[in-house]
PDB file of N, CA and C in Angstrom:
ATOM      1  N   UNK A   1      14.927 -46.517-141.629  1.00  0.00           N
ATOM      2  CA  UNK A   1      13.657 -47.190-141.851  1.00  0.00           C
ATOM      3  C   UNK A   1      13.497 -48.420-140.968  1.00  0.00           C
ATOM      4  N   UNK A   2      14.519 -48.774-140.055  1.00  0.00           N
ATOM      5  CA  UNK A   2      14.792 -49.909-139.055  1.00  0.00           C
ATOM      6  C   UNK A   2      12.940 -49.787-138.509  1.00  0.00           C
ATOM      7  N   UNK A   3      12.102 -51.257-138.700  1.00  0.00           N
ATOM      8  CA  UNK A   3      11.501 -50.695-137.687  1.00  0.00           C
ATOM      9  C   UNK A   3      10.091 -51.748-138.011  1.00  0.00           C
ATOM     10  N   UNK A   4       8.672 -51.771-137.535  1.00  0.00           N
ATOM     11  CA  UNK A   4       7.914 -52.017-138.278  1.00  0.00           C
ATOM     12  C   UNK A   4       6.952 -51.516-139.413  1.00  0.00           C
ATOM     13  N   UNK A   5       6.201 -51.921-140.455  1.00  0.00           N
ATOM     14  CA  UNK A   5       5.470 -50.510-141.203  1.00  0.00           C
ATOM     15  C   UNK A   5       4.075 -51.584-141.654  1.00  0.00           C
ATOM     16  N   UNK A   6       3.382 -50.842-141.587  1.00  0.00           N
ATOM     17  CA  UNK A   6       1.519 -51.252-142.007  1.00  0.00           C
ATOM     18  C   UNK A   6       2.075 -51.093-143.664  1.00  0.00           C
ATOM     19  N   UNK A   7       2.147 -52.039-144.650  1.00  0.00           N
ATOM     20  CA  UNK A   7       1.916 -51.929-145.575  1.00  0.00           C
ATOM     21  C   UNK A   7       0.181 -51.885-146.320  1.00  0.00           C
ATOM     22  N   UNK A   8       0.191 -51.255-147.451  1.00  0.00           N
ATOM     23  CA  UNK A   8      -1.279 -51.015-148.635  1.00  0.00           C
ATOM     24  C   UNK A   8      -0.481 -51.019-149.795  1.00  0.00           C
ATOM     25  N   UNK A   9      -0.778 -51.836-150.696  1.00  0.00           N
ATOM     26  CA  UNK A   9      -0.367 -52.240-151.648  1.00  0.00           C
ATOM     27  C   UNK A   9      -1.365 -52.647-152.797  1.00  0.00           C
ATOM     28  N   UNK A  10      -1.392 -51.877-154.437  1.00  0.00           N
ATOM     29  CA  UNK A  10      -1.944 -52.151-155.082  1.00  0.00           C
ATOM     30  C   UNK A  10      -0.818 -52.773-156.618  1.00  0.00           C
ATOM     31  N   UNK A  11      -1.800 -53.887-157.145  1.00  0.00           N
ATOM     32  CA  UNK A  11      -1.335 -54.422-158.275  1.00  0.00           C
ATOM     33  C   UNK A  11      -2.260 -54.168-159.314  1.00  0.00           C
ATOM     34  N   UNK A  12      -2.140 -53.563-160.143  1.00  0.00           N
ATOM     35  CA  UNK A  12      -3.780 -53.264-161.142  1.00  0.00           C
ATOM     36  C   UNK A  12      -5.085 -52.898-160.219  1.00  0.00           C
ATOM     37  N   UNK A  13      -6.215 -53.512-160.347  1.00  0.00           N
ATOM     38  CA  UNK A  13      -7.432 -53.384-159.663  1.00  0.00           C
ATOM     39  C   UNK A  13      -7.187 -54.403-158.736  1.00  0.00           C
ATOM     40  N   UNK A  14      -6.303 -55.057-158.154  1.00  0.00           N
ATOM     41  CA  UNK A  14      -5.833 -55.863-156.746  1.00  0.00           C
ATOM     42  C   UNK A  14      -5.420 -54.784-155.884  1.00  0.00           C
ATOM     43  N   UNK A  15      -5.973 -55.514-154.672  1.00  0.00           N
ATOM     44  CA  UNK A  15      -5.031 -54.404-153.617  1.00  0.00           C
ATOM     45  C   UNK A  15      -5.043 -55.351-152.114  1.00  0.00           C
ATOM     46  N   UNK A  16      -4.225 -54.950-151.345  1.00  0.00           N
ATOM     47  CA  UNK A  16      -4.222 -55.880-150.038  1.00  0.00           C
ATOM     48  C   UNK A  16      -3.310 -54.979-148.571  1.00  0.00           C
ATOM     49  N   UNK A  17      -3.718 -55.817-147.806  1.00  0.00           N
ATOM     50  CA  UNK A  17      -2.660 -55.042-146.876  1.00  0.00           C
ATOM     51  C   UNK A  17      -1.613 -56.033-145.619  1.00  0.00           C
ATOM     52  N   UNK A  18      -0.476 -55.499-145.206  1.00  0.00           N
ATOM     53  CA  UNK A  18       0.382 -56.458-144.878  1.00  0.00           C
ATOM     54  C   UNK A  18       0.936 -56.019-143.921  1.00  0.00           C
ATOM     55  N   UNK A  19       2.219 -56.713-143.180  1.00  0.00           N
ATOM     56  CA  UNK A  19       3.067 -55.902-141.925  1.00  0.00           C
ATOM     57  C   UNK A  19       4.514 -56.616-142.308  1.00  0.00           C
ATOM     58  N   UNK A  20       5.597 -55.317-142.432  1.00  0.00           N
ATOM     59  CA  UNK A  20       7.023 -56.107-142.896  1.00  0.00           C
ATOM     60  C   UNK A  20       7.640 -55.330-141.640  1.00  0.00           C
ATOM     61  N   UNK A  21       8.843 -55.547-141.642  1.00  0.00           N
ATOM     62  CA  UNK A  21       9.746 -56.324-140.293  1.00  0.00           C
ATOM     63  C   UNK A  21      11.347 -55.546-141.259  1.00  0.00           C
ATOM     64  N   UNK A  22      11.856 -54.402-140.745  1.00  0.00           N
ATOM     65  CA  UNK A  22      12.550 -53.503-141.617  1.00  0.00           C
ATOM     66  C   UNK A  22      14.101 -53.532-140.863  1.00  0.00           C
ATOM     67  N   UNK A  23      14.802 -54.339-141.376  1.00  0.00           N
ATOM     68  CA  UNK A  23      16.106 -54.548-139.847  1.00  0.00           C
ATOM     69  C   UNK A  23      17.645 -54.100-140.689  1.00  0.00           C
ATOM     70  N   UNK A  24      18.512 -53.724-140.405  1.00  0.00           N
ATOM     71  CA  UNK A  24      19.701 -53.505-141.183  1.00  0.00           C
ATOM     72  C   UNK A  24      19.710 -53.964-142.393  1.00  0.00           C
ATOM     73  N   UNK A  25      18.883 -53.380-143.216  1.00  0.00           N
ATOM     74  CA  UNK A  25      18.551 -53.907-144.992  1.00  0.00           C
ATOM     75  C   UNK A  25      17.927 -54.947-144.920  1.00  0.00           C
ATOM     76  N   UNK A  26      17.748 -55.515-144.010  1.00  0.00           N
ATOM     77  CA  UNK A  26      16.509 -56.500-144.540  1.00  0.00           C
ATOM     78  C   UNK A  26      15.197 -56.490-143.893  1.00  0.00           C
ATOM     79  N   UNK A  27      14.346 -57.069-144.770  1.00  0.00           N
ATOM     80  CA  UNK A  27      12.681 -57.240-144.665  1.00  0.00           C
ATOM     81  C   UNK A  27      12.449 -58.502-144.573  1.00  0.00           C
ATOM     82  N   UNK A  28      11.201 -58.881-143.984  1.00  0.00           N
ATOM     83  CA  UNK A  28      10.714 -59.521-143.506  1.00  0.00           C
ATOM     84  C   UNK A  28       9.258 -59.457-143.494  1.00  0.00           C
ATOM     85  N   UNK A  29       7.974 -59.859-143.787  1.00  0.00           N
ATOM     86  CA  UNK A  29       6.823 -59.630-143.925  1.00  0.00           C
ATOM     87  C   UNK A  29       5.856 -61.017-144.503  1.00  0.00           C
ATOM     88  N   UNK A  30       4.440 -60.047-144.640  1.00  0.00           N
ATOM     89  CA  UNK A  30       3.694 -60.622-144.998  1.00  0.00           C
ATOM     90  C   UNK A  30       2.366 -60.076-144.985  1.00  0.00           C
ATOM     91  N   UNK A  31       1.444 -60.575-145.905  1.00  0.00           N
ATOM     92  CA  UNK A  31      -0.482 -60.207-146.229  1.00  0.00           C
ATOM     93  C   UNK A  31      -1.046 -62.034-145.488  1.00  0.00           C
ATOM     94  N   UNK A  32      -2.043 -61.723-145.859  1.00  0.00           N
ATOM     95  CA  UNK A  32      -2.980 -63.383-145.659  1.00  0.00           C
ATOM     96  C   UNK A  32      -2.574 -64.317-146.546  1.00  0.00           C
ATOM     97  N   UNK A  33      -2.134 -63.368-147.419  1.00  0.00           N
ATOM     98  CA  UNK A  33      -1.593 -64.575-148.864  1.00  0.00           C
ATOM     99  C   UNK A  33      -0.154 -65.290-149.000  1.00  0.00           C
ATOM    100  N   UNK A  34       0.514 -64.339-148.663  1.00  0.00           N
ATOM    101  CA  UNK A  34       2.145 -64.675-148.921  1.00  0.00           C
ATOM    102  C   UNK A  34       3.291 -64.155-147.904  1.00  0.00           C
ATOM    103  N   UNK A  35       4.014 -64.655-148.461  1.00  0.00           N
ATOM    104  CA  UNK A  35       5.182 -64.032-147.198  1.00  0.00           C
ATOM    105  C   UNK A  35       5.901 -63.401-147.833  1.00  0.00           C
ATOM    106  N   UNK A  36       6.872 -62.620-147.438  1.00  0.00           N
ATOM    107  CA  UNK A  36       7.919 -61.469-148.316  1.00  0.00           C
ATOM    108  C   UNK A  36       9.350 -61.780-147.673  1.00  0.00           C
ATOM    109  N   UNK A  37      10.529 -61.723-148.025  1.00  0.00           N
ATOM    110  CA  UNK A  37      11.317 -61.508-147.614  1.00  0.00           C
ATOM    111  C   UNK A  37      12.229 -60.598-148.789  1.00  0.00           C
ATOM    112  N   UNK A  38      13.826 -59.500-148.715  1.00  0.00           N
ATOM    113  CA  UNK A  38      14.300 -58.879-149.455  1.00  0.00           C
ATOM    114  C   UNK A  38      15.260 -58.298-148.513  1.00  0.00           C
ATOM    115  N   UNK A  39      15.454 -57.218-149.422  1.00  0.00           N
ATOM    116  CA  UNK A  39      16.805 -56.357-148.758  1.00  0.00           C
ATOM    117  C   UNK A  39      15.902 -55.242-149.271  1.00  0.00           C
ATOM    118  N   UNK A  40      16.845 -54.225-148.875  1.00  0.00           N
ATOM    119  CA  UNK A  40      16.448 -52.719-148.916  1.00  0.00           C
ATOM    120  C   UNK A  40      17.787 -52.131-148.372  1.00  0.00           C
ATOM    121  N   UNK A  41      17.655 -50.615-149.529  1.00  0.00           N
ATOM    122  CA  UNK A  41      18.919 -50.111-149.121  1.00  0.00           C
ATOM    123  C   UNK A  41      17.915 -48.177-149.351  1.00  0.00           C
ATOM    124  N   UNK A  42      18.097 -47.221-148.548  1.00  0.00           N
ATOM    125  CA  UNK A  42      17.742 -45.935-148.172  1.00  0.00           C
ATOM    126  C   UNK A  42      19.108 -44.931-148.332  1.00  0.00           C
ATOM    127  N   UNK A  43      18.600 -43.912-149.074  1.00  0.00           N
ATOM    128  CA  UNK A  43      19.910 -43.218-149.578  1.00  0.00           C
ATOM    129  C   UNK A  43      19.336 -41.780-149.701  1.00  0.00           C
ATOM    130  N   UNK A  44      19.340 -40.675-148.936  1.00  0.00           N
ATOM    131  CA  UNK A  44      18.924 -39.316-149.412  1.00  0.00           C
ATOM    132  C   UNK A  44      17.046 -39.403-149.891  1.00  0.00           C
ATOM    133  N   UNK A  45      16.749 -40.191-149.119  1.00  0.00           N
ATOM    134  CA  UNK A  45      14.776 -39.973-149.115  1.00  0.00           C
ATOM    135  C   UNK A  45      14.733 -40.948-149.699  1.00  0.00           C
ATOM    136  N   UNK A  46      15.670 -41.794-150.783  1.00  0.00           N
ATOM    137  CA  UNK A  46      15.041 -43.176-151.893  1.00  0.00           C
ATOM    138  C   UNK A  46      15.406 -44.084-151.115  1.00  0.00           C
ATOM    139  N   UNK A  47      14.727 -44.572-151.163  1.00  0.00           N
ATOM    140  CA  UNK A  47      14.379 -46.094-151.165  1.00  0.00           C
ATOM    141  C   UNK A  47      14.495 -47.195-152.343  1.00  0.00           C
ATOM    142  N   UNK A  48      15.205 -48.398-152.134  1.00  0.00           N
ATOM    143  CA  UNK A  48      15.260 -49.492-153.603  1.00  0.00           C
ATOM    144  C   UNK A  48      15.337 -50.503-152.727  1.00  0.00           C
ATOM    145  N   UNK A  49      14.502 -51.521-153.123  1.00  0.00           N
ATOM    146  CA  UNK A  49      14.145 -52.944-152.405  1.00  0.00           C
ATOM    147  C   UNK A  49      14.064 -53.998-153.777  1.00  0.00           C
ATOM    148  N   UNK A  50      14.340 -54.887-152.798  1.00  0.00           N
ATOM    149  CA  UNK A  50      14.556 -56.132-153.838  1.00  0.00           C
ATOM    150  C   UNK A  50      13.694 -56.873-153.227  1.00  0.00           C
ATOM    151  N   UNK A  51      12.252 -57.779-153.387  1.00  0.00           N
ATOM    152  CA  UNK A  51      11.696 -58.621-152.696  1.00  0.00           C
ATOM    153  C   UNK A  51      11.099 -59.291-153.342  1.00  0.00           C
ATOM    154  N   UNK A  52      11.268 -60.619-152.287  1.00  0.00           N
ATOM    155  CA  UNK A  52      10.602 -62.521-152.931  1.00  0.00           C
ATOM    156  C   UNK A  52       9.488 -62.156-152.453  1.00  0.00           C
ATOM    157  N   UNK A  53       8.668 -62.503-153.132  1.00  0.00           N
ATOM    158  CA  UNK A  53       7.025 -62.817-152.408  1.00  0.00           C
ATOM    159  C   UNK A  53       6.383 -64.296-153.148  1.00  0.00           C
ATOM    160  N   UNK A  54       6.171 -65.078-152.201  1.00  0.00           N
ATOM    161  CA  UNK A  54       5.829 -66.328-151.964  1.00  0.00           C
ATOM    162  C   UNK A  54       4.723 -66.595-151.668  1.00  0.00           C
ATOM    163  N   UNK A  55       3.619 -67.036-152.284  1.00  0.00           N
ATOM    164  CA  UNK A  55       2.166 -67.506-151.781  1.00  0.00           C
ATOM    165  C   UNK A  55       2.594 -68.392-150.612  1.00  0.00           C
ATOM    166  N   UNK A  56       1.405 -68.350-149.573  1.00  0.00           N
ATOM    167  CA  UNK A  56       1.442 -68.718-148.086  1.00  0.00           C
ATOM    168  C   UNK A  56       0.671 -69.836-148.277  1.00  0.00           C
ATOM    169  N   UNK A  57       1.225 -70.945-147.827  1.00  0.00           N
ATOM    170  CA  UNK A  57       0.655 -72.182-148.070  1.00  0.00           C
ATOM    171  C   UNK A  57       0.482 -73.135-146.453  1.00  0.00           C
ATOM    172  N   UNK A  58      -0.745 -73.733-146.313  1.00  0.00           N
ATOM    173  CA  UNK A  58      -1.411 -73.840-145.281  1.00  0.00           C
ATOM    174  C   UNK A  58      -0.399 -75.310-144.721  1.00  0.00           C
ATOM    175  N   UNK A  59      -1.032 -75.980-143.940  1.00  0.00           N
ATOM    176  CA  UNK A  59      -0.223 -77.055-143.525  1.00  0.00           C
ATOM    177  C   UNK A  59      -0.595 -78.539-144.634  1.00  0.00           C
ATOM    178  N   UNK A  60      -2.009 -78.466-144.511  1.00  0.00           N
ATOM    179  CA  UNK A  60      -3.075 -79.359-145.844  1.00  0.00           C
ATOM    180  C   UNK A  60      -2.751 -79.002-147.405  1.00  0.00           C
ATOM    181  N   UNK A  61      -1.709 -77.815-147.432  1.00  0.00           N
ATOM    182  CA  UNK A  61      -1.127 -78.087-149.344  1.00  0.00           C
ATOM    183  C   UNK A  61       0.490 -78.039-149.082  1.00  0.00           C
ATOM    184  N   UNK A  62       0.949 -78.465-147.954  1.00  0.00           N
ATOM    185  CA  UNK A  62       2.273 -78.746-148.072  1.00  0.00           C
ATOM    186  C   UNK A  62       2.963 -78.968-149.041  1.00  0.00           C
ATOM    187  N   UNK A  63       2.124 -80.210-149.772  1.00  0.00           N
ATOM    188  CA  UNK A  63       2.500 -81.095-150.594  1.00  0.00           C
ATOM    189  C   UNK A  63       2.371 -80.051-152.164  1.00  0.00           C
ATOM    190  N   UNK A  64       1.875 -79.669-151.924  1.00  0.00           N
ATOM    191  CA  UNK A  64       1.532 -78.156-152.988  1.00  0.00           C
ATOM    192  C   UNK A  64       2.060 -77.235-152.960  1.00  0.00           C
ATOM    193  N   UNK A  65       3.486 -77.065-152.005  1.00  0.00           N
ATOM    194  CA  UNK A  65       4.270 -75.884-151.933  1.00  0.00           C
ATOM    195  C   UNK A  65       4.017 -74.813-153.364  1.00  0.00           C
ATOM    196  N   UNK A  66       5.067 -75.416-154.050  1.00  0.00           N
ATOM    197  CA  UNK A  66       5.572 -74.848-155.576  1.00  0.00           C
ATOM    198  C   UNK A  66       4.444 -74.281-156.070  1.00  0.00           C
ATOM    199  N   UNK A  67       2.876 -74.768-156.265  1.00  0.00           N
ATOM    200  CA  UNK A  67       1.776 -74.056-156.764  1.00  0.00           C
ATOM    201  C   UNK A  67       1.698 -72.827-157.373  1.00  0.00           C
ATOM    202  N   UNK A  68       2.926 -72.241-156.953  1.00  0.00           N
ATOM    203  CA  UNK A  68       3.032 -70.901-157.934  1.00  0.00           C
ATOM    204  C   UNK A  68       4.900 -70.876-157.837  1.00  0.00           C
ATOM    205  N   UNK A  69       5.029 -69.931-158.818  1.00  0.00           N
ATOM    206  CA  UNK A  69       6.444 -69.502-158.786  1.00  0.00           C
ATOM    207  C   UNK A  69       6.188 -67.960-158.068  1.00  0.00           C
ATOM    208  N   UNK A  70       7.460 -67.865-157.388  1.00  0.00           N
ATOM    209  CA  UNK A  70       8.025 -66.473-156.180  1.00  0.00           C
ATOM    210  C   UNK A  70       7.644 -65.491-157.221  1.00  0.00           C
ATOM    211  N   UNK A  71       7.476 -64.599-157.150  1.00  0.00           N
ATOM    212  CA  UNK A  71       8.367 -63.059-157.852  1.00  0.00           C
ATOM    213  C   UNK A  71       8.903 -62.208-157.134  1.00  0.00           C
ATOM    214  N   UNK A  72       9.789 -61.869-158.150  1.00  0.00           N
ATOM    215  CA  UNK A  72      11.306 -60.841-157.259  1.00  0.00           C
ATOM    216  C   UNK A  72      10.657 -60.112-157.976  1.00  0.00           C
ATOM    217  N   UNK A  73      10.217 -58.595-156.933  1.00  0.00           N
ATOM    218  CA  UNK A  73       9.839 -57.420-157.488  1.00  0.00           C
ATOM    219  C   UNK A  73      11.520 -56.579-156.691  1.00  0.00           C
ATOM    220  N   UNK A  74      11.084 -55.353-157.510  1.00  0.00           N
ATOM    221  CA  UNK A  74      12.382 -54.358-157.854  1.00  0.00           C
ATOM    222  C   UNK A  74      11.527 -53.092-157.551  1.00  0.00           C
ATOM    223  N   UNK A  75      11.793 -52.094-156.360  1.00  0.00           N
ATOM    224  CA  UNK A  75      10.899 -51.049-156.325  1.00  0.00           C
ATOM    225  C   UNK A  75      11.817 -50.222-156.011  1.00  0.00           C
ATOM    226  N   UNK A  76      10.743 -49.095-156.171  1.00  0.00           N
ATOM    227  CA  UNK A  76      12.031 -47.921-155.964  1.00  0.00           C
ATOM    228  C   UNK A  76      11.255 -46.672-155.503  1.00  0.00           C
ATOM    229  N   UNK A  77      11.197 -45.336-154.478  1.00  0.00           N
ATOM    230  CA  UNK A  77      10.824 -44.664-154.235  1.00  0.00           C
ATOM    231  C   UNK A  77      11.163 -43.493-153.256  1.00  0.00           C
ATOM    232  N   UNK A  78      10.319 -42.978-152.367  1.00  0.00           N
ATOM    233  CA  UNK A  78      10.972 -41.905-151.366  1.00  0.00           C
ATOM    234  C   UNK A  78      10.221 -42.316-149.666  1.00  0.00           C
ATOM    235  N   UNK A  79      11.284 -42.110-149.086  1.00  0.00           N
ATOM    236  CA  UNK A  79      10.320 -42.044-147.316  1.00  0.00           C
ATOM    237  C   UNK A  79      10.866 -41.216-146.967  1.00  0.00           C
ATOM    238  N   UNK A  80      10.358 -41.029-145.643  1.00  0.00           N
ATOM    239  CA  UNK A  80      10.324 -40.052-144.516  1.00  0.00           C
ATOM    240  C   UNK A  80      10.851 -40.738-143.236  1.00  0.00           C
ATOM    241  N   UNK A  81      10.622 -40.643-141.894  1.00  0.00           N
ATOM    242  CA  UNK A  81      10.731 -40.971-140.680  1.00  0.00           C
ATOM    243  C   UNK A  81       9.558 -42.305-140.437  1.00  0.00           C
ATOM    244  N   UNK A  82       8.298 -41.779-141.106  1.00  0.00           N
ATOM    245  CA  UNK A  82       7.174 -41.908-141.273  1.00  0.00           C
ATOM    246  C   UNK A  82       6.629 -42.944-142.023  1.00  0.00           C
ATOM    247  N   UNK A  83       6.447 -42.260-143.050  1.00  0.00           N
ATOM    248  CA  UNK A  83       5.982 -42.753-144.695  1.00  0.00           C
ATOM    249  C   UNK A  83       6.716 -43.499-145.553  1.00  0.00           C
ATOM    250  N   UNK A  84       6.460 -43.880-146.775  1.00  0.00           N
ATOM    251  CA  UNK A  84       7.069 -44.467-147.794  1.00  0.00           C
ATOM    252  C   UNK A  84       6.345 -45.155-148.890  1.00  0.00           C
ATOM    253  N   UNK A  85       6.688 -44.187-149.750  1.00  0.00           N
ATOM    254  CA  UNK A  85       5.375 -44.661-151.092  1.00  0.00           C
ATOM    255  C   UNK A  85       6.838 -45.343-152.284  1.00  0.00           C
ATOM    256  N   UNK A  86       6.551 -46.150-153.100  1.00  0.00           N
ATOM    257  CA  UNK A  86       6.954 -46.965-153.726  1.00  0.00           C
ATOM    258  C   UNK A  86       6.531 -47.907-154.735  1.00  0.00           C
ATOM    259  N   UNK A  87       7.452 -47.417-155.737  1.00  0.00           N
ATOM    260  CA  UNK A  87       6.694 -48.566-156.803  1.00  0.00           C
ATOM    261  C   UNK A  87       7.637 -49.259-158.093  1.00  0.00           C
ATOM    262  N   UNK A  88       7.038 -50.301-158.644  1.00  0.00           N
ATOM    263  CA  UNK A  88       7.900 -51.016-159.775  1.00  0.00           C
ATOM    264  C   UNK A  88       7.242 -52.312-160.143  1.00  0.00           C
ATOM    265  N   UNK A  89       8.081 -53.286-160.535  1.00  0.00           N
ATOM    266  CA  UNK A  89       7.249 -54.077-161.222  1.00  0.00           C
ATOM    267  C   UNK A  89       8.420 -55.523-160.787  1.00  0.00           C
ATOM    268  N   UNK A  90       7.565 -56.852-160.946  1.00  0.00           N
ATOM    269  CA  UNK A  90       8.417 -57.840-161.170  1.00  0.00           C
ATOM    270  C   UNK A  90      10.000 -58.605-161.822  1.00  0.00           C
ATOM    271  N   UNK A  91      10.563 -59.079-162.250  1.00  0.00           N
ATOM    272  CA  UNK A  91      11.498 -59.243-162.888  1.00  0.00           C
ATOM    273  C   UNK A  91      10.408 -59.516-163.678  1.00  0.00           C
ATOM    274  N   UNK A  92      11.317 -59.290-165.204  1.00  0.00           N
ATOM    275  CA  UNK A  92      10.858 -59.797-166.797  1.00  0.00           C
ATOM    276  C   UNK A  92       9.186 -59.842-166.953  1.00  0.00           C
ATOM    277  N   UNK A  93       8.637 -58.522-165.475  1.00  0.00           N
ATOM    278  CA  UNK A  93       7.029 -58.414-165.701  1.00  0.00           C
ATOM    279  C   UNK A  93       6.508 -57.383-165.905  1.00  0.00           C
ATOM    280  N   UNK A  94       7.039 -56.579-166.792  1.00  0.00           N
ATOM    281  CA  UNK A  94       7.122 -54.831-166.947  1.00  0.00           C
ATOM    282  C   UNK A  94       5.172 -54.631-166.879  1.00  0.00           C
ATOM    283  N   UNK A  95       4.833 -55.083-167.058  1.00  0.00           N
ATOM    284  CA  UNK A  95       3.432 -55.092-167.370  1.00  0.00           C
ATOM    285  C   UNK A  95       2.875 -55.320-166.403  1.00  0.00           C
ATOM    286  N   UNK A  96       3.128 -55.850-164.860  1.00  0.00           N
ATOM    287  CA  UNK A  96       2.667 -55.969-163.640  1.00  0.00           C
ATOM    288  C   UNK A  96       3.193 -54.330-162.934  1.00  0.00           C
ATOM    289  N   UNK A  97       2.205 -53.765-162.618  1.00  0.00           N
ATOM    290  CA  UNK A  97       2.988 -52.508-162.073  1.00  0.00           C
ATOM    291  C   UNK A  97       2.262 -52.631-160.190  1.00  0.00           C
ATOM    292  N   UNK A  98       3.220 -52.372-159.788  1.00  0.00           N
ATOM    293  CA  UNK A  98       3.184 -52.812-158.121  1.00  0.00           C
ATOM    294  C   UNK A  98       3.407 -51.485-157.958  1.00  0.00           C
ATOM    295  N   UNK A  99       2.023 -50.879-156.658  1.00  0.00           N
ATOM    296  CA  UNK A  99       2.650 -49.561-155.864  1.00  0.00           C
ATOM    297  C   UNK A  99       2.359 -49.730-154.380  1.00  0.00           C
ATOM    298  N   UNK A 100       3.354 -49.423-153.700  1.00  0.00           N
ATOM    299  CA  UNK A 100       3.420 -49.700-152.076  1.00  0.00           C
ATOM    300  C   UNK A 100       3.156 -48.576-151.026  1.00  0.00           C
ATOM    301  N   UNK A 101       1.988 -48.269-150.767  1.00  0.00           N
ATOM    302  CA  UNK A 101       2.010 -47.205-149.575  1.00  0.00           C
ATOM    303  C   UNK A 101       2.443 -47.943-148.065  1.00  0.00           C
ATOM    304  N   UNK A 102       3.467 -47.565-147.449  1.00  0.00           N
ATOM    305  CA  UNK A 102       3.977 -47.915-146.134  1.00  0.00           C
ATOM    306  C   UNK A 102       3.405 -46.458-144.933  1.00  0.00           C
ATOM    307  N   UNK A 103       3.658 -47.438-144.016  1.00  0.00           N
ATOM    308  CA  UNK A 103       3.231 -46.532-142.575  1.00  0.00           C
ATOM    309  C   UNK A 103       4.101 -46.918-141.306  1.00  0.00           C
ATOM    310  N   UNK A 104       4.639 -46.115-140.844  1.00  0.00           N
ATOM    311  CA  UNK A 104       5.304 -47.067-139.708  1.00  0.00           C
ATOM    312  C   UNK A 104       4.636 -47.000-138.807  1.00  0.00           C
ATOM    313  N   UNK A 105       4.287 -48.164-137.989  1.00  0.00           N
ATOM    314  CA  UNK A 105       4.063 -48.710-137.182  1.00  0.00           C
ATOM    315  C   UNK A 105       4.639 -48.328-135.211  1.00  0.00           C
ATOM    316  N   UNK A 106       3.966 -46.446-134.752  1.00  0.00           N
ATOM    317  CA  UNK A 106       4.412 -46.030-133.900  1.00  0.00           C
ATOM    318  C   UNK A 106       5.166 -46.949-132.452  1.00  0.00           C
ATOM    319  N   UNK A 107       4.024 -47.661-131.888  1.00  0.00           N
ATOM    320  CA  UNK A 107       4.288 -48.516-130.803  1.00  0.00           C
ATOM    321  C   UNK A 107       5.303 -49.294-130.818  1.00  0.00           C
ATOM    322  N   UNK A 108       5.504 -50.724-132.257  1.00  0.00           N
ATOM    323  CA  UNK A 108       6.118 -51.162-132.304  1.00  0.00           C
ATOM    324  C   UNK A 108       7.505 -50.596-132.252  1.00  0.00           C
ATOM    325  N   UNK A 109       7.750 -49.324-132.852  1.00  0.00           N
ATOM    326  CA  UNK A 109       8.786 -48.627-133.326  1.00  0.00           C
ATOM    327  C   UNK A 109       9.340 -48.329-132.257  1.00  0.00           C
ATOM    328  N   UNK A 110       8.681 -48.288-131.285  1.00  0.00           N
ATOM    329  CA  UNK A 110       9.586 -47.592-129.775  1.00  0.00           C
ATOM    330  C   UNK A 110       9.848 -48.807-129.162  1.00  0.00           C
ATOM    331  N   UNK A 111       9.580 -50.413-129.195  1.00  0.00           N
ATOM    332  CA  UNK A 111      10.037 -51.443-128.603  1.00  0.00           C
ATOM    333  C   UNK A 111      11.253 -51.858-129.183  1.00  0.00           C
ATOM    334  N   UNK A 112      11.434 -51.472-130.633  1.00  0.00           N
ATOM    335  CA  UNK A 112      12.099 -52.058-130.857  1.00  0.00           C
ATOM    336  C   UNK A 112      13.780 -51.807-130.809  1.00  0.00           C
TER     337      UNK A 112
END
């Protein structure tokens, strides 16, 4: 899964889209809103990721970092060469249900 991928991502009736950064188990990313960082480990088509996601805070709320607390989501699913659909929920947020459609990102994929 080394590589880049167009994330689409829905939370309830939220939805957004992002670009993560896929390197020897770790990620790297981000939407307009937040930044991501995690691990990831690929085993026989599954996929299980562990990721911080952090509201993105401008240079003018510096001082406002903290404004929210991170959540460590926990996902779990299947890819391809290609694809990668995925889903789960926050720590201690069973009731937030997160699903991740991924795409990899052809061009980038051959630079890298």
């Amino acid at each position: 899964m080394d590589g880049y991928w167009l994330t689409h991502f829905h939370v309830g009736d939220r939805h957004g889209e992002g670009i993560v950064m896929m390197r020897a188990g770790e990620l790297l990313g981000g939407d307009l809103e937040h930044v991501w960082s995690g691990t990831w480990e690929e085993e026989e088509g599954r996929v299980y990721a562990r990721i911080r996601i952090v509201p993105f805070v401008s240079r003018a709320e510096e001082e406002l970092m903290a404004r929210e607390m991170p959540l460590i989501l926990t996902l779990t699913g299947t890819c391809t060469e290609d694809t990668a659909r995925l889903e789960g929920h926050p720590d201690a947020r069973e009731e937030l249900h997160y699903r991740v459609e991924m795409r990899r990102c052809r061009s980038m994929h051959a630079a890298a």
